[in-house]
PDB file of N, CA and C in Angstrom:
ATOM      1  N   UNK A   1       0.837  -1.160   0.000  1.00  0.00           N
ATOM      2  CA  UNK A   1       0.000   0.000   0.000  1.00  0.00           C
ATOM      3  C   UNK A   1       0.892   1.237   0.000  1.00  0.00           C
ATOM      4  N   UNK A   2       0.851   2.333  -0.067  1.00  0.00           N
ATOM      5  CA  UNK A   2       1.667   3.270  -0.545  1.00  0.00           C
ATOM      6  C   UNK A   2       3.040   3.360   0.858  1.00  0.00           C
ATOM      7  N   UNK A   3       3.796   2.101   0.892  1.00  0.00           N
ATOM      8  CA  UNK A   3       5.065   2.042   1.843  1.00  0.00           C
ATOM      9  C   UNK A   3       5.671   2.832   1.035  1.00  0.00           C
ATOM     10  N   UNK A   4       5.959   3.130  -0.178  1.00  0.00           N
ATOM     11  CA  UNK A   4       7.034   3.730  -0.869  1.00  0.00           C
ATOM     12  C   UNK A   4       7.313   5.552  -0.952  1.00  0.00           C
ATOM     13  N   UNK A   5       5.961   5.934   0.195  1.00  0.00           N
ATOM     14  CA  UNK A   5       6.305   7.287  -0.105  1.00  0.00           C
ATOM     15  C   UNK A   5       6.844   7.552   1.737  1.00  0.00           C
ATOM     16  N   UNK A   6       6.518   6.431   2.533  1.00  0.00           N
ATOM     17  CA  UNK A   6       6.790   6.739   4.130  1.00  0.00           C
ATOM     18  C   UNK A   6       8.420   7.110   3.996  1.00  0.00           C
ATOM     19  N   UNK A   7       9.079   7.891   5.007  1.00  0.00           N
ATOM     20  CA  UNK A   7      10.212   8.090   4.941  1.00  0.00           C
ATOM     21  C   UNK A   7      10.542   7.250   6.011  1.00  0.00           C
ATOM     22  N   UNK A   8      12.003   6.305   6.561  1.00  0.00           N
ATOM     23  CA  UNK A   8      11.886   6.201   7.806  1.00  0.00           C
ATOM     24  C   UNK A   8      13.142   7.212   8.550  1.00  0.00           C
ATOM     25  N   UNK A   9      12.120   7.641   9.844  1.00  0.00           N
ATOM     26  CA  UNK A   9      12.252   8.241  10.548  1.00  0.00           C
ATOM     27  C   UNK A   9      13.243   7.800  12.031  1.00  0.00           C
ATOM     28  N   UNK A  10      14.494   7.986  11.946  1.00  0.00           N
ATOM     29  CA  UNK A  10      15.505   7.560  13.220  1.00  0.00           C
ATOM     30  C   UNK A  10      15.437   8.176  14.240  1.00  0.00           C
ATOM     31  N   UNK A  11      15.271   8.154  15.424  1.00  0.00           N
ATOM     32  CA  UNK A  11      15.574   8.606  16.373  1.00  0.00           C
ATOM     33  C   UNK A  11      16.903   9.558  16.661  1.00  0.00           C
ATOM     34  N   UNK A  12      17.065  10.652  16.973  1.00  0.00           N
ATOM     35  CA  UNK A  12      18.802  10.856  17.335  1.00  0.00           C
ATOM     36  C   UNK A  12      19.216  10.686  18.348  1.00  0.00           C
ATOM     37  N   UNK A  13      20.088   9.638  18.326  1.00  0.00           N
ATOM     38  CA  UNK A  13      21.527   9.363  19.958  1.00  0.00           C
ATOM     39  C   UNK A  13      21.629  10.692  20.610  1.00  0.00           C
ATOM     40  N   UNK A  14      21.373  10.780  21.910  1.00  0.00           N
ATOM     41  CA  UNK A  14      21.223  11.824  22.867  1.00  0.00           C
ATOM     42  C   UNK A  14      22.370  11.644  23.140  1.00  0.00           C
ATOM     43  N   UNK A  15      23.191  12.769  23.085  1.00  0.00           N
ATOM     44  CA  UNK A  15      24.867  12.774  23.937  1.00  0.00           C
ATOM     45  C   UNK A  15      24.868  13.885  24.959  1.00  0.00           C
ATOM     46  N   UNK A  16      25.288  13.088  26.014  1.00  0.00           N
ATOM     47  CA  UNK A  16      25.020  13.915  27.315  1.00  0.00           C
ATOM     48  C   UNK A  16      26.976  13.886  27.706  1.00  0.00           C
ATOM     49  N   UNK A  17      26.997  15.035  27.277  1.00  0.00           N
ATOM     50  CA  UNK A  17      28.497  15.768  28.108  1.00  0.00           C
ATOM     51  C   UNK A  17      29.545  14.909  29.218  1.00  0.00           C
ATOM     52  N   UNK A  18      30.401  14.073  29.340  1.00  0.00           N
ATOM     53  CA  UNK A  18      30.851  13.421  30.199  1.00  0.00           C
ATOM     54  C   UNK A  18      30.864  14.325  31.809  1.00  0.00           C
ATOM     55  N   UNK A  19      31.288  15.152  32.344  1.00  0.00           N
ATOM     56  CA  UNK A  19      30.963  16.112  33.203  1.00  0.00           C
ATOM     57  C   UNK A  19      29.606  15.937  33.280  1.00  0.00           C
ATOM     58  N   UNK A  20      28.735  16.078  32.799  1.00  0.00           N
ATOM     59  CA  UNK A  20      27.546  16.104  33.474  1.00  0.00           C
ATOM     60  C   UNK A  20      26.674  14.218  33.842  1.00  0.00           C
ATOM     61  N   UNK A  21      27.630  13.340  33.343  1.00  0.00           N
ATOM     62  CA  UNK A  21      27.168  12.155  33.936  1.00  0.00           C
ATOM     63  C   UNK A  21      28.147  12.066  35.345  1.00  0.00           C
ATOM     64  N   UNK A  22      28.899  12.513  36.183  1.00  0.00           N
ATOM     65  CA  UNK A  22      29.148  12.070  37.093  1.00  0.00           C
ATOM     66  C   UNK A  22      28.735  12.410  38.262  1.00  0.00           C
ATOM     67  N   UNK A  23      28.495  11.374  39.191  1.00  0.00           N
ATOM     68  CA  UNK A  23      28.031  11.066  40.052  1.00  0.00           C
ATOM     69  C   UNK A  23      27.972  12.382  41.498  1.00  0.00           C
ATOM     70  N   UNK A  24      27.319  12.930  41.934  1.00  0.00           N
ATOM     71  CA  UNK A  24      27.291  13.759  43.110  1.00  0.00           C
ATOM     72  C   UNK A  24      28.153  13.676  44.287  1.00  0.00           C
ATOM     73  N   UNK A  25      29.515  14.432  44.636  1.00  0.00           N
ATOM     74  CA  UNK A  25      30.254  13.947  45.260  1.00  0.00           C
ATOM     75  C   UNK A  25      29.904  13.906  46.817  1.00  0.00           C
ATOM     76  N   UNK A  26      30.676  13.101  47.750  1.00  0.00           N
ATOM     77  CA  UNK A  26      30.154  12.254  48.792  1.00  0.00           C
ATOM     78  C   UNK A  26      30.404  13.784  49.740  1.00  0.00           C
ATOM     79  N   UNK A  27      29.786  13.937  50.891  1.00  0.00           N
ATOM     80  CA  UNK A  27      29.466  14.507  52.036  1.00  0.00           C
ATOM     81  C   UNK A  27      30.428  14.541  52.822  1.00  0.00           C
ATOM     82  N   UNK A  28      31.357  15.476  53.414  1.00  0.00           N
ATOM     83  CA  UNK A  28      32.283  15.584  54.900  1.00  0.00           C
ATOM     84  C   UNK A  28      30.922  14.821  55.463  1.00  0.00           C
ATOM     85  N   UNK A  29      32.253  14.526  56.634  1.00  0.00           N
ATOM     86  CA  UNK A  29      31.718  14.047  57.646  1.00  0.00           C
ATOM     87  C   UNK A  29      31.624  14.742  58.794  1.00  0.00           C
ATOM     88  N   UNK A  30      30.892  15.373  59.563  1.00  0.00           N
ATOM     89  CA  UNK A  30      31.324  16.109  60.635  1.00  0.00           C
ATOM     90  C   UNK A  30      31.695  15.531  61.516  1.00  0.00           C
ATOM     91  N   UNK A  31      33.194  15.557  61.852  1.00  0.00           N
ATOM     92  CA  UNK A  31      33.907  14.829  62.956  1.00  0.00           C
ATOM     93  C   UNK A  31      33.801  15.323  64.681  1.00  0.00           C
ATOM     94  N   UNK A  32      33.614  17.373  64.804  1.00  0.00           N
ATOM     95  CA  UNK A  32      33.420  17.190  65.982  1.00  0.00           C
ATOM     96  C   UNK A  32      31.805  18.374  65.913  1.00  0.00           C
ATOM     97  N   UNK A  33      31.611  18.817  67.002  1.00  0.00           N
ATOM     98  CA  UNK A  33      30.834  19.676  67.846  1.00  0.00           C
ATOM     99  C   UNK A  33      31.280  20.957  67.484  1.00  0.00           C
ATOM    100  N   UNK A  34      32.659  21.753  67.158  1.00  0.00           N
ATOM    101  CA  UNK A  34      32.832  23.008  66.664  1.00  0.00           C
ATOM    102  C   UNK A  34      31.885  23.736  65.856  1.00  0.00           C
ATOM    103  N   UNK A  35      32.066  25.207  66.072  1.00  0.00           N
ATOM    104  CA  UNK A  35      31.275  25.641  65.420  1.00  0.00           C
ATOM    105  C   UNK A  35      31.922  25.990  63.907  1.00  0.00           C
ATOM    106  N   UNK A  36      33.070  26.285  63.868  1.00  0.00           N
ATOM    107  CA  UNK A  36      34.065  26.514  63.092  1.00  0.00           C
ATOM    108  C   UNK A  36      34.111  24.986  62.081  1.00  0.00           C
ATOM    109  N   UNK A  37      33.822  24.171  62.741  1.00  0.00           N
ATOM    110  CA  UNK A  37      33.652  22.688  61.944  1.00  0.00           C
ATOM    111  C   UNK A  37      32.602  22.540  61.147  1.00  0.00           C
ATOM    112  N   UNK A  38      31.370  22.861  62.127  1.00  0.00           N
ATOM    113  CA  UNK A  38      29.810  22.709  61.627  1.00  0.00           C
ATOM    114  C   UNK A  38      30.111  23.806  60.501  1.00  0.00           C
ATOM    115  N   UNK A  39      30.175  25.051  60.651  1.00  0.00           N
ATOM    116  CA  UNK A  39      30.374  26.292  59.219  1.00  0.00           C
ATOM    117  C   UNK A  39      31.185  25.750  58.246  1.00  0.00           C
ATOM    118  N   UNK A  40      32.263  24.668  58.350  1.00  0.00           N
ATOM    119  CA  UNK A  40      33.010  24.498  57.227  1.00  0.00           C
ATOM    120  C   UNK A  40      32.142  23.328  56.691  1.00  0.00           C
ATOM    121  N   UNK A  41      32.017  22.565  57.174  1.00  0.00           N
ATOM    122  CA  UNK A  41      31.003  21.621  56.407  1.00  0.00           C
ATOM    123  C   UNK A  41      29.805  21.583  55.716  1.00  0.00           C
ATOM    124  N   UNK A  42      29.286  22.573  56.344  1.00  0.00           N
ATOM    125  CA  UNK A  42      27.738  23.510  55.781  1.00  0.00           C
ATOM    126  C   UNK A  42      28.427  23.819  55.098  1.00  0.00           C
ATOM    127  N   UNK A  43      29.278  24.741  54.749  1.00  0.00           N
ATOM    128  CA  UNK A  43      29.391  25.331  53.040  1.00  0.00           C
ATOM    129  C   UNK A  43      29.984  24.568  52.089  1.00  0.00           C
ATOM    130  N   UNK A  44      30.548  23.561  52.882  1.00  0.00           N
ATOM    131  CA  UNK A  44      31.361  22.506  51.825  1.00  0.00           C
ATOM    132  C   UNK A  44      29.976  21.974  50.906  1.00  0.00           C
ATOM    133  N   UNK A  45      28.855  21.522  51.920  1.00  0.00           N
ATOM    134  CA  UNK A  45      27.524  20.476  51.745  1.00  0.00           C
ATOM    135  C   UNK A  45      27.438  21.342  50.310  1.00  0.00           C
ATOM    136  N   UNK A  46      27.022  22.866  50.635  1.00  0.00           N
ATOM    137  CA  UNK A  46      26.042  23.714  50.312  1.00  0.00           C
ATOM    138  C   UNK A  46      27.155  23.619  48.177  1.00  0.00           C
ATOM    139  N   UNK A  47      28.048  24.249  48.686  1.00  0.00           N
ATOM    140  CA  UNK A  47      28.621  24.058  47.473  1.00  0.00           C
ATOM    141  C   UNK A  47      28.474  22.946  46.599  1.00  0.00           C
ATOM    142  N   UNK A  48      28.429  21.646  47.023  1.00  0.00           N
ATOM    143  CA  UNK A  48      28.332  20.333  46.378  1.00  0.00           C
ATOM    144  C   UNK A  48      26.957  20.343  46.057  1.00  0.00           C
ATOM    145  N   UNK A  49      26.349  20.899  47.228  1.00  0.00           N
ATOM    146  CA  UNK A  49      25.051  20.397  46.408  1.00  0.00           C
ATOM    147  C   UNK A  49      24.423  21.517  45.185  1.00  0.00           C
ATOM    148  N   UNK A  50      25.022  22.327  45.135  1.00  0.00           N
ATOM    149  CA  UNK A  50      24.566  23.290  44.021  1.00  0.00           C
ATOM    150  C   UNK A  50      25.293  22.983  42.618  1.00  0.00           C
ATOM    151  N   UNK A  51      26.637  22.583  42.907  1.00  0.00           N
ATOM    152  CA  UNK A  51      27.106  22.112  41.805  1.00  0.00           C
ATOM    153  C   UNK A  51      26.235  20.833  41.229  1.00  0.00           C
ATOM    154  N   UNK A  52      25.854  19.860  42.065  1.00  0.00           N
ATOM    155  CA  UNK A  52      25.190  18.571  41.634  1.00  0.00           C
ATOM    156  C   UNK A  52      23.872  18.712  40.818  1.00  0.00           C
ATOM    157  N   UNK A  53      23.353  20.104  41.468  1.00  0.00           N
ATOM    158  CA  UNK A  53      21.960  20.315  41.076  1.00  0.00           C
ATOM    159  C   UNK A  53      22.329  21.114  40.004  1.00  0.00           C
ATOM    160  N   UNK A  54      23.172  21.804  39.151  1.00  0.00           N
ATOM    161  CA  UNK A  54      23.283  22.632  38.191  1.00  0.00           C
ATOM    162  C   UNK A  54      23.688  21.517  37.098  1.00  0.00           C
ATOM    163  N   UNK A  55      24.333  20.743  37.459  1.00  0.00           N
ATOM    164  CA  UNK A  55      24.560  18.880  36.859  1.00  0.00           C
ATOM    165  C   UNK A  55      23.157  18.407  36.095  1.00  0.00           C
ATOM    166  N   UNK A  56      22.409  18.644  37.020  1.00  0.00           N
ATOM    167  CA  UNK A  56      21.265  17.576  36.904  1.00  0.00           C
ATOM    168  C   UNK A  56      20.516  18.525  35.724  1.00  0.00           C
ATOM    169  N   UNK A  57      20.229  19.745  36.662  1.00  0.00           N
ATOM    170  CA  UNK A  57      19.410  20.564  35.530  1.00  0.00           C
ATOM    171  C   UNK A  57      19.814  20.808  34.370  1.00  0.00           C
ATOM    172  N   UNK A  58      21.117  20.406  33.842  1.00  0.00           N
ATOM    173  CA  UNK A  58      21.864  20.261  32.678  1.00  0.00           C
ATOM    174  C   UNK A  58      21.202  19.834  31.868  1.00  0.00           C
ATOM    175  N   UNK A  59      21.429  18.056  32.624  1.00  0.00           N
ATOM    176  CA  UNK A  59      20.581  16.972  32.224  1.00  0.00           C
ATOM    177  C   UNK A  59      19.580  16.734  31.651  1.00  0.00           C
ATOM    178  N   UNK A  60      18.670  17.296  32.636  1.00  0.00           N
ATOM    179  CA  UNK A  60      17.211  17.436  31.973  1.00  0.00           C
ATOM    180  C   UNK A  60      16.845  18.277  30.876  1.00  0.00           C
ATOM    181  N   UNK A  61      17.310  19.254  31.066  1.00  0.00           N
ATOM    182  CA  UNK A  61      17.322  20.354  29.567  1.00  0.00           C
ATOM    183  C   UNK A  61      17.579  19.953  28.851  1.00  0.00           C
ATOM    184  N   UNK A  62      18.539  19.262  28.559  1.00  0.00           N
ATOM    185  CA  UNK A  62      19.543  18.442  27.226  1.00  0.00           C
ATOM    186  C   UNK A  62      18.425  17.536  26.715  1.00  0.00           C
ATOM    187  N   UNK A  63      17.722  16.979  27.445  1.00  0.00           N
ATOM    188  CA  UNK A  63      16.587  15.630  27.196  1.00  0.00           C
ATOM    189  C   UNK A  63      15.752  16.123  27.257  1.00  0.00           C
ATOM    190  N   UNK A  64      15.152  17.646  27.229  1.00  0.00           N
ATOM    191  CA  UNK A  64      14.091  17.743  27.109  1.00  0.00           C
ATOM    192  C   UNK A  64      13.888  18.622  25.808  1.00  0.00           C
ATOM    193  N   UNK A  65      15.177  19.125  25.196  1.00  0.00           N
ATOM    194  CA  UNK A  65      15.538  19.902  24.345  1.00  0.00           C
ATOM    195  C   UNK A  65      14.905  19.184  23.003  1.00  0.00           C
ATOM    196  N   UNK A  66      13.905  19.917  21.978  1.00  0.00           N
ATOM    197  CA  UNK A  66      13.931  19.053  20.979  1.00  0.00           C
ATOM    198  C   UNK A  66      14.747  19.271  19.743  1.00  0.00           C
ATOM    199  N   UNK A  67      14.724  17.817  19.381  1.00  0.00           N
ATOM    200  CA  UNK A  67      16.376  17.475  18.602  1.00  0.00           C
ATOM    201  C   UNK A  67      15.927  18.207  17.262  1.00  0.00           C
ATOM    202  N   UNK A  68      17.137  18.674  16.825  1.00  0.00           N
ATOM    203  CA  UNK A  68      17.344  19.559  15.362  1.00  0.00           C
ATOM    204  C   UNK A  68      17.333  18.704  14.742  1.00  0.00           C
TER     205      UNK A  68
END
């Protein structure tokens, strides 16, 4: 039946940036009760986790982006 005018249509391979597949890096540990300890670790957290989340939202944009 008219197969000869369908085009076929491929999908395109999504390439996601090596940097943005790696993994969220691991957490200090808070070793004591300082306050000077607790403040360095809070901003250590705070930094990691913004980098991880600017990662991710990469991610999703890239895959949600439609392909040219």
């Amino acid at each position: 039946m008219l197969m000869g005018c369908q085009q076929s249509i491929k999908p395109q391979a999504l390439v996601i940036p090596a940097n943005l597949k790696q993994p969220c890096p691991d957490l200090l540990k808070l070793e004591s009760g300082q306050g000077k300890e607790i403040l360095r670790v809070m901003v250590d957290d705070r930094r990691k986790y913004v980098e991880c989340s600017q990662r991710h939202a990469a991610v999703v944009s890239s895959i949600e982006q439609p392909s040219k």
